[in-house]
Protein backbone atom coordinates (compact mmCIF):
# COMPACT_ATOMS: atom_id res chain seq x y z
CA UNK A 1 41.45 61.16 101.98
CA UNK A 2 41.13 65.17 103.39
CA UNK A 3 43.57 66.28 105.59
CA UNK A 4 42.98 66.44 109.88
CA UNK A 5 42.20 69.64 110.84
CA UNK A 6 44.89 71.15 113.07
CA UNK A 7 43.92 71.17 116.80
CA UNK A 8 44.60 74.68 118.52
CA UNK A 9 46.22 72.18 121.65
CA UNK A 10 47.76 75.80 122.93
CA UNK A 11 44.69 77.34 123.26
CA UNK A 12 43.14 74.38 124.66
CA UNK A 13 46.43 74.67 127.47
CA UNK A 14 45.70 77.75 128.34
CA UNK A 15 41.79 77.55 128.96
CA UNK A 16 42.90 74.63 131.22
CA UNK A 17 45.26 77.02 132.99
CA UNK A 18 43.08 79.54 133.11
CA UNK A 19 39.79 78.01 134.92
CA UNK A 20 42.67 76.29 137.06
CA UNK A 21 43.88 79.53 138.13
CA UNK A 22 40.33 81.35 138.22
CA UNK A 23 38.91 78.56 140.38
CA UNK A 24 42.42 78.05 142.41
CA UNK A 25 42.70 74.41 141.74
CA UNK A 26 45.21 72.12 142.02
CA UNK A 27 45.80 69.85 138.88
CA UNK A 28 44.84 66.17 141.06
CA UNK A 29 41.38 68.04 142.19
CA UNK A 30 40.51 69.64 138.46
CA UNK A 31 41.55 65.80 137.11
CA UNK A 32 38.96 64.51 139.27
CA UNK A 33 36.21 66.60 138.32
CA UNK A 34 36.91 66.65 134.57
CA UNK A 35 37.08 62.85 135.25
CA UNK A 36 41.00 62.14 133.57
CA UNK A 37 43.93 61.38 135.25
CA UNK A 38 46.32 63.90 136.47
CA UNK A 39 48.86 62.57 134.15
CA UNK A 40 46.78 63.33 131.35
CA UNK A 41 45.73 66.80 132.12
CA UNK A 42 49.47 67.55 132.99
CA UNK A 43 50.22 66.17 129.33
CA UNK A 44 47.74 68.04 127.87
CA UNK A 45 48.72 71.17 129.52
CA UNK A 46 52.01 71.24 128.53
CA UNK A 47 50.78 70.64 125.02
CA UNK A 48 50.79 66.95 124.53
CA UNK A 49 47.13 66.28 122.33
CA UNK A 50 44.68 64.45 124.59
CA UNK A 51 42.66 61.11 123.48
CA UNK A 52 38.86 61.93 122.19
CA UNK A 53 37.62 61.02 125.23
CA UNK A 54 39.98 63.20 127.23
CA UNK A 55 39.11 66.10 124.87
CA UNK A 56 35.21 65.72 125.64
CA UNK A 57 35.99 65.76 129.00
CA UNK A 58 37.80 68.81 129.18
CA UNK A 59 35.62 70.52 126.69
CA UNK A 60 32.63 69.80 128.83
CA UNK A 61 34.65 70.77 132.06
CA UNK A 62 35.54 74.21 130.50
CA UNK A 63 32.13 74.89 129.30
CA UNK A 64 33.04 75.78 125.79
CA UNK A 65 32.46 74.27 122.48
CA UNK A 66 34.95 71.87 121.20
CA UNK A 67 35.22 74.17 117.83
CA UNK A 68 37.37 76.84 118.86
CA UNK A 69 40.30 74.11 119.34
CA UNK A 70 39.73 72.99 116.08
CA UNK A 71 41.40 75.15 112.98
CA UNK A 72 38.92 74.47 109.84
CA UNK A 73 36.19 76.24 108.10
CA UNK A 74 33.65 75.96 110.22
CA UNK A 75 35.19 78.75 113.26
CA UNK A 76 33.05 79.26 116.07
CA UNK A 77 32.37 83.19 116.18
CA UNK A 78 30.89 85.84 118.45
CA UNK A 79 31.40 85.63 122.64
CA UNK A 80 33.12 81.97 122.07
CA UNK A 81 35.52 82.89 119.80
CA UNK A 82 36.18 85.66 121.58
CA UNK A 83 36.68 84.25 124.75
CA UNK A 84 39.12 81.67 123.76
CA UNK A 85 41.25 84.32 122.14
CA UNK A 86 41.09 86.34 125.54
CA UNK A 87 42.11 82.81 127.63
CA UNK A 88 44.63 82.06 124.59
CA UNK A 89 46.29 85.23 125.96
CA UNK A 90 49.68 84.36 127.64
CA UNK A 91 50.15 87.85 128.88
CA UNK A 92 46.49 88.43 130.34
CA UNK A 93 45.91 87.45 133.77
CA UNK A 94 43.37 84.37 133.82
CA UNK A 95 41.05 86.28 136.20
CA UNK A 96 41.18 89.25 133.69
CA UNK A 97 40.64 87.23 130.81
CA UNK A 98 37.19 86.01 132.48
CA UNK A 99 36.45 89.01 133.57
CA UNK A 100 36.34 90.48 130.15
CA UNK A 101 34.59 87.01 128.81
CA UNK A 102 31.97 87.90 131.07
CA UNK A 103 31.93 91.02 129.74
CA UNK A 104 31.77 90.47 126.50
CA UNK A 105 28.70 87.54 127.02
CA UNK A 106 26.79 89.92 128.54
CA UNK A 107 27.12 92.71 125.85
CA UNK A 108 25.94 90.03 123.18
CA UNK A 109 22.92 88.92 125.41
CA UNK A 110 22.12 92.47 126.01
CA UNK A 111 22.64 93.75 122.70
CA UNK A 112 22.02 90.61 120.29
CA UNK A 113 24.10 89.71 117.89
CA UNK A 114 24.91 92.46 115.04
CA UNK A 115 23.86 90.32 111.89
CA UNK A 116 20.51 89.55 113.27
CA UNK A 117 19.66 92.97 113.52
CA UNK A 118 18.55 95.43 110.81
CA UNK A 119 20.51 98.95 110.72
């Protein structure tokens, strides 16, 4: 039977803590609108894996695709990836980290993404 892949629950922390911070939220009101309790987000901030059902949740609350929490072959690249790394960040300010997110979208909407265009 193939191994799990490993689940990034780190990252996954900080994107929490991040869209907490960037939206100033307090953890009961963010539970309510990702639909969990606050127990659970508290547990999953602090590291704690959440159920399936959690993790769609809070994958659909962040905005983000539930690939760049999962390690495997199959990485999600380009302003995603990217992103994630930025909120992954411990030392970058959350409203920083978005800020150069948004940055970083709109570069790749403007520009199009390098291997879909000829040299």
């Amino acid at each position: 039977m193939p191994e799990a892949a490993p689940f990034r629950v780190h990252e996954l922390a900080s994107a929490i803590e991040s869209k907490l911070g960037d939206e100033k939220l307090k953890l009961r009101e963010a539970a309510g609108q990702i639909g969990i309790s606050a127990a659970t987000l508290s547990r999953v901030i602090n590291g704690k894996l959440p159920d399936t059902g959690s993790f769609a949740a809070l994958v659909n609350w962040l905005g983000v695709s539930a690939d760049l929490f999962i390690a495997g072959p199959q990485r999600t690249t380009g302003p995603e990836a990217i992103e994630a790394h930025l909120r992954a960040d411990r030392t970058l300010p959350p409203a920083t980290a978005s800020a150069l997110a948004a940055l970083v979208r709109a570069a790749y909407q403007d520009l199009g993404r390098p291997e879909n265009k000829e040299i």
